[in-house]
Protein backbone atom coordinates (compact mmCIF):
# COMPACT_ATOMS: atom_id res chain seq x y z
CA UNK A 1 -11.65 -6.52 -7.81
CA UNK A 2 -9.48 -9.66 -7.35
CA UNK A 3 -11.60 -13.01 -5.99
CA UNK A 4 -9.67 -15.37 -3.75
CA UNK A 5 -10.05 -18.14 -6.54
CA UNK A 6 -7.88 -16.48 -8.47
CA UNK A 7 -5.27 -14.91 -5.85
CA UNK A 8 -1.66 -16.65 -4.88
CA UNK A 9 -0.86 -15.17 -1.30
CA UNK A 10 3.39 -15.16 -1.85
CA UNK A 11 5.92 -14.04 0.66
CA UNK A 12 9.49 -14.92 1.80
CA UNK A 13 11.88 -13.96 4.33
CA UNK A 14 14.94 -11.91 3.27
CA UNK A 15 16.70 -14.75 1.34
CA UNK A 16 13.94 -14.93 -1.39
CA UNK A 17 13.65 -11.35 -1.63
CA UNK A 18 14.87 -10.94 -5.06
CA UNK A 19 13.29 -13.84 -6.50
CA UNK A 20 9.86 -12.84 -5.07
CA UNK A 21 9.37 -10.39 -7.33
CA UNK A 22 10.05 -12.65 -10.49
CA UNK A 23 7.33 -15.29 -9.00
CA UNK A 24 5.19 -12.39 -8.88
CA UNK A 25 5.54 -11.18 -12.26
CA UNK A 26 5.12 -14.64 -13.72
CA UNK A 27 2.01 -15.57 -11.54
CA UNK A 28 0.37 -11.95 -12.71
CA UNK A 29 1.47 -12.76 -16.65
CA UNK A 30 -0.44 -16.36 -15.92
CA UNK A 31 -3.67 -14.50 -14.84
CA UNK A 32 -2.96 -14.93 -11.20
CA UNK A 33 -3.52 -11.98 -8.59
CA UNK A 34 -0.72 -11.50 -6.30
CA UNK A 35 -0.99 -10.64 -2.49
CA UNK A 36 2.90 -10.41 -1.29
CA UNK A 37 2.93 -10.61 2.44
CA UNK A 38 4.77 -7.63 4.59
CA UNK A 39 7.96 -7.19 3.80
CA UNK A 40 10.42 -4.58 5.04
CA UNK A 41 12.32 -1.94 3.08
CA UNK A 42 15.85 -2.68 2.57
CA UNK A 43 18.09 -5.38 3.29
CA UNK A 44 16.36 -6.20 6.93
CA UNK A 45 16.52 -9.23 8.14
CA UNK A 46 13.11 -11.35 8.20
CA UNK A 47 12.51 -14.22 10.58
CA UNK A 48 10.09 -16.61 8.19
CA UNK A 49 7.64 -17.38 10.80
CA UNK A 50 6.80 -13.65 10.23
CA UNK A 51 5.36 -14.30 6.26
CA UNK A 52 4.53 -18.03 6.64
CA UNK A 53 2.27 -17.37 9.18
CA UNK A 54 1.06 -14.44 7.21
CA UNK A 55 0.50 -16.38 4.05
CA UNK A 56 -0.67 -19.59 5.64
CA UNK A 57 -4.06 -17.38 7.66
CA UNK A 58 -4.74 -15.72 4.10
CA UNK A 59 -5.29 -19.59 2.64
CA UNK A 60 -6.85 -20.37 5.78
CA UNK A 61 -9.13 -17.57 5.86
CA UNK A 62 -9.86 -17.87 2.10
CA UNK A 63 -8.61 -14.83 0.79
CA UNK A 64 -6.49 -16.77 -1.45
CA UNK A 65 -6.50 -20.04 -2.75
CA UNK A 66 -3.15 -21.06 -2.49
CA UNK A 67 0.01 -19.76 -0.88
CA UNK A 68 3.75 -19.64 -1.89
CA UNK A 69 6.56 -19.36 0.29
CA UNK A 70 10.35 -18.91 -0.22
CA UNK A 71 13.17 -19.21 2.66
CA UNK A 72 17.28 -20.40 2.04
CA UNK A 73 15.56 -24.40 2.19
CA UNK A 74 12.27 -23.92 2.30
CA UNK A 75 12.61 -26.08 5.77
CA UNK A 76 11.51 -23.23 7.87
CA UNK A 77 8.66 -21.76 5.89
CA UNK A 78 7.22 -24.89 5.61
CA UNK A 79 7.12 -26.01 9.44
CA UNK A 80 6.41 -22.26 10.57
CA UNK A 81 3.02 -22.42 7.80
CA UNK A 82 2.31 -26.25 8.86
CA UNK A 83 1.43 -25.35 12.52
CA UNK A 84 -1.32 -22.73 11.23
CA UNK A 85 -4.64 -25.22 11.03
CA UNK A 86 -6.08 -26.05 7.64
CA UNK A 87 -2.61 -25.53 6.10
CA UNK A 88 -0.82 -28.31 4.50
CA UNK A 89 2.23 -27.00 3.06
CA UNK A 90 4.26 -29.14 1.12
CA UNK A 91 8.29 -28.68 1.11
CA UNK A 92 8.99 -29.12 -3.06
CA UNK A 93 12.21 -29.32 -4.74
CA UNK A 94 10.97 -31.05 -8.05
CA UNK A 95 8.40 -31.64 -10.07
CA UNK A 96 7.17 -35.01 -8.77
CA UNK A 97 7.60 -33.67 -5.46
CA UNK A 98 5.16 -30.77 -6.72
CA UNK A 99 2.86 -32.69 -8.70
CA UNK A 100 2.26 -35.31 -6.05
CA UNK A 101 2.03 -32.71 -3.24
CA UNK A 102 -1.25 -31.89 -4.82
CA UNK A 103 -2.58 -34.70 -6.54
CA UNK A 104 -2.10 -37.07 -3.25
CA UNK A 105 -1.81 -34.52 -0.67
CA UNK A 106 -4.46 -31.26 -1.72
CA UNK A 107 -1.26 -29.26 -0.49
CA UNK A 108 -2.48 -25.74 -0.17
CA UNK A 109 1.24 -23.62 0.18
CA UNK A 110 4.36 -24.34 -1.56
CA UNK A 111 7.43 -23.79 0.08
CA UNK A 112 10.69 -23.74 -1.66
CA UNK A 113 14.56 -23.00 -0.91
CA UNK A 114 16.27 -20.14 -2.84
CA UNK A 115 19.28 -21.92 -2.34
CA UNK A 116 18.00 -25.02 -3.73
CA UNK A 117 16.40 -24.40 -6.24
CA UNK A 118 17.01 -21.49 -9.12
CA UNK A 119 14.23 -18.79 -10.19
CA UNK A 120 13.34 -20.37 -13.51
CA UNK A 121 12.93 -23.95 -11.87
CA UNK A 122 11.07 -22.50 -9.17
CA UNK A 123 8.54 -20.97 -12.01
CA UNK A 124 8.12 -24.37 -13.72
CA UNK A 125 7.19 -25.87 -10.58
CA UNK A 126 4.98 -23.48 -9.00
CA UNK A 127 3.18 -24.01 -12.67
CA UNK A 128 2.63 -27.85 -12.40
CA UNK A 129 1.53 -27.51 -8.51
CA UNK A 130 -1.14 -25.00 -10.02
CA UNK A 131 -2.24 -27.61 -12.63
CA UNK A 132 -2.16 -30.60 -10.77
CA UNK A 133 -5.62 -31.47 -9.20
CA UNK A 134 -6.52 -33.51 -6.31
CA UNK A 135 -7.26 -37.21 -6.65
CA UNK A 136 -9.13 -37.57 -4.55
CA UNK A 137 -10.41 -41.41 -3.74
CA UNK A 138 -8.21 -42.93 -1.19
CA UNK A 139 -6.13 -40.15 -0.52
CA UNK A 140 -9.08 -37.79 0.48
CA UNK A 141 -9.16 -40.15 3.87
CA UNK A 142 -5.78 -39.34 4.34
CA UNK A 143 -6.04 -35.66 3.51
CA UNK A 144 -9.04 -36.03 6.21
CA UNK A 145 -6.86 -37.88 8.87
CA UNK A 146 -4.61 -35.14 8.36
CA UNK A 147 -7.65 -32.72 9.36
CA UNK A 148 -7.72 -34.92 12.46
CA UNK A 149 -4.76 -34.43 13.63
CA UNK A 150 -5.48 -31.26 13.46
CA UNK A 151 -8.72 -31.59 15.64
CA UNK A 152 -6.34 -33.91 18.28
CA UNK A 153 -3.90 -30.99 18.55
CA UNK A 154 -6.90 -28.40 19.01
CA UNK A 155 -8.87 -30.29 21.62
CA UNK A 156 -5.13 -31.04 23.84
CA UNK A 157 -4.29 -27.20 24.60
């Protein structure tokens, strides 16, 4: 039985197909359990609202503890999980961009661009974003503001 401490919810739209599957495989071979969001069978098109919103409600609901998405930027995935509430998903090319996404910003999804960024890159980073704790301190009030927004944007519709 896998516990959502341990679990990375991963999914991408059709341009991170094929690189999915090698995040997968090194997440699992780091101790990680995997939840890949739908996906369909073939070379179908996916529109990545579809998997960030997927991914994104599986960190907000707790069944994982962190989420991983993969589009042609990484753009997309990252505005499409940003607008589910509790999210914070962080748009990472390189590793300070991945180590201070966490330790200033208790980002909760990665996104990344297949065309950005190559398979073995995208492993090293997705390994310091695991790593790399909060700080805490001053940045939990922002983190919180954040959270406020969120209540601002709730409270207008």
């Amino acid at each position: 039985m896998t516990s959502p401490e341990t679990t990375i919810a991963l999914g991408s739209d059709h341009r991170g197909f094929e690189i999915i599957d090698a995040l997968r495989d090194h997440l699992a071979a780091c101790g990680w359990s995997v939840e890949i969001a739908a996906r369909p069978r073939g070379d179908d098109s996916v529109d990545y609202p579809d998997p960030a919103a997927e991914v994104a409600a599986a960190v907000r609901d707790g069944r994982a503890a962190r989420g991983i998405l993969v589009c042609g930027s990484g753009i997309g995935m990252s505005i499409a999980a940003n607008k589910i509430h509790g999210v914070r998903a962080a748009l990472v090319h390189d590793a300070d961009g991945a180590e201070m996404s966490r330790r200033h910003n208790d980002a909760n999804v990665l996104c990344m661009g297949a065309s950005v960024v190559d398979t073995p890159t995208m492993q090293q980073l997705i390994d310091l974003w695991l790593e790399t704790g909060f700080e805490g301190g001053r940045h939990a009030g922002r983190v919180d503001k954040i959270s406020g927004l969120e209540a601002v944007a709730d409270s207008s519709s």
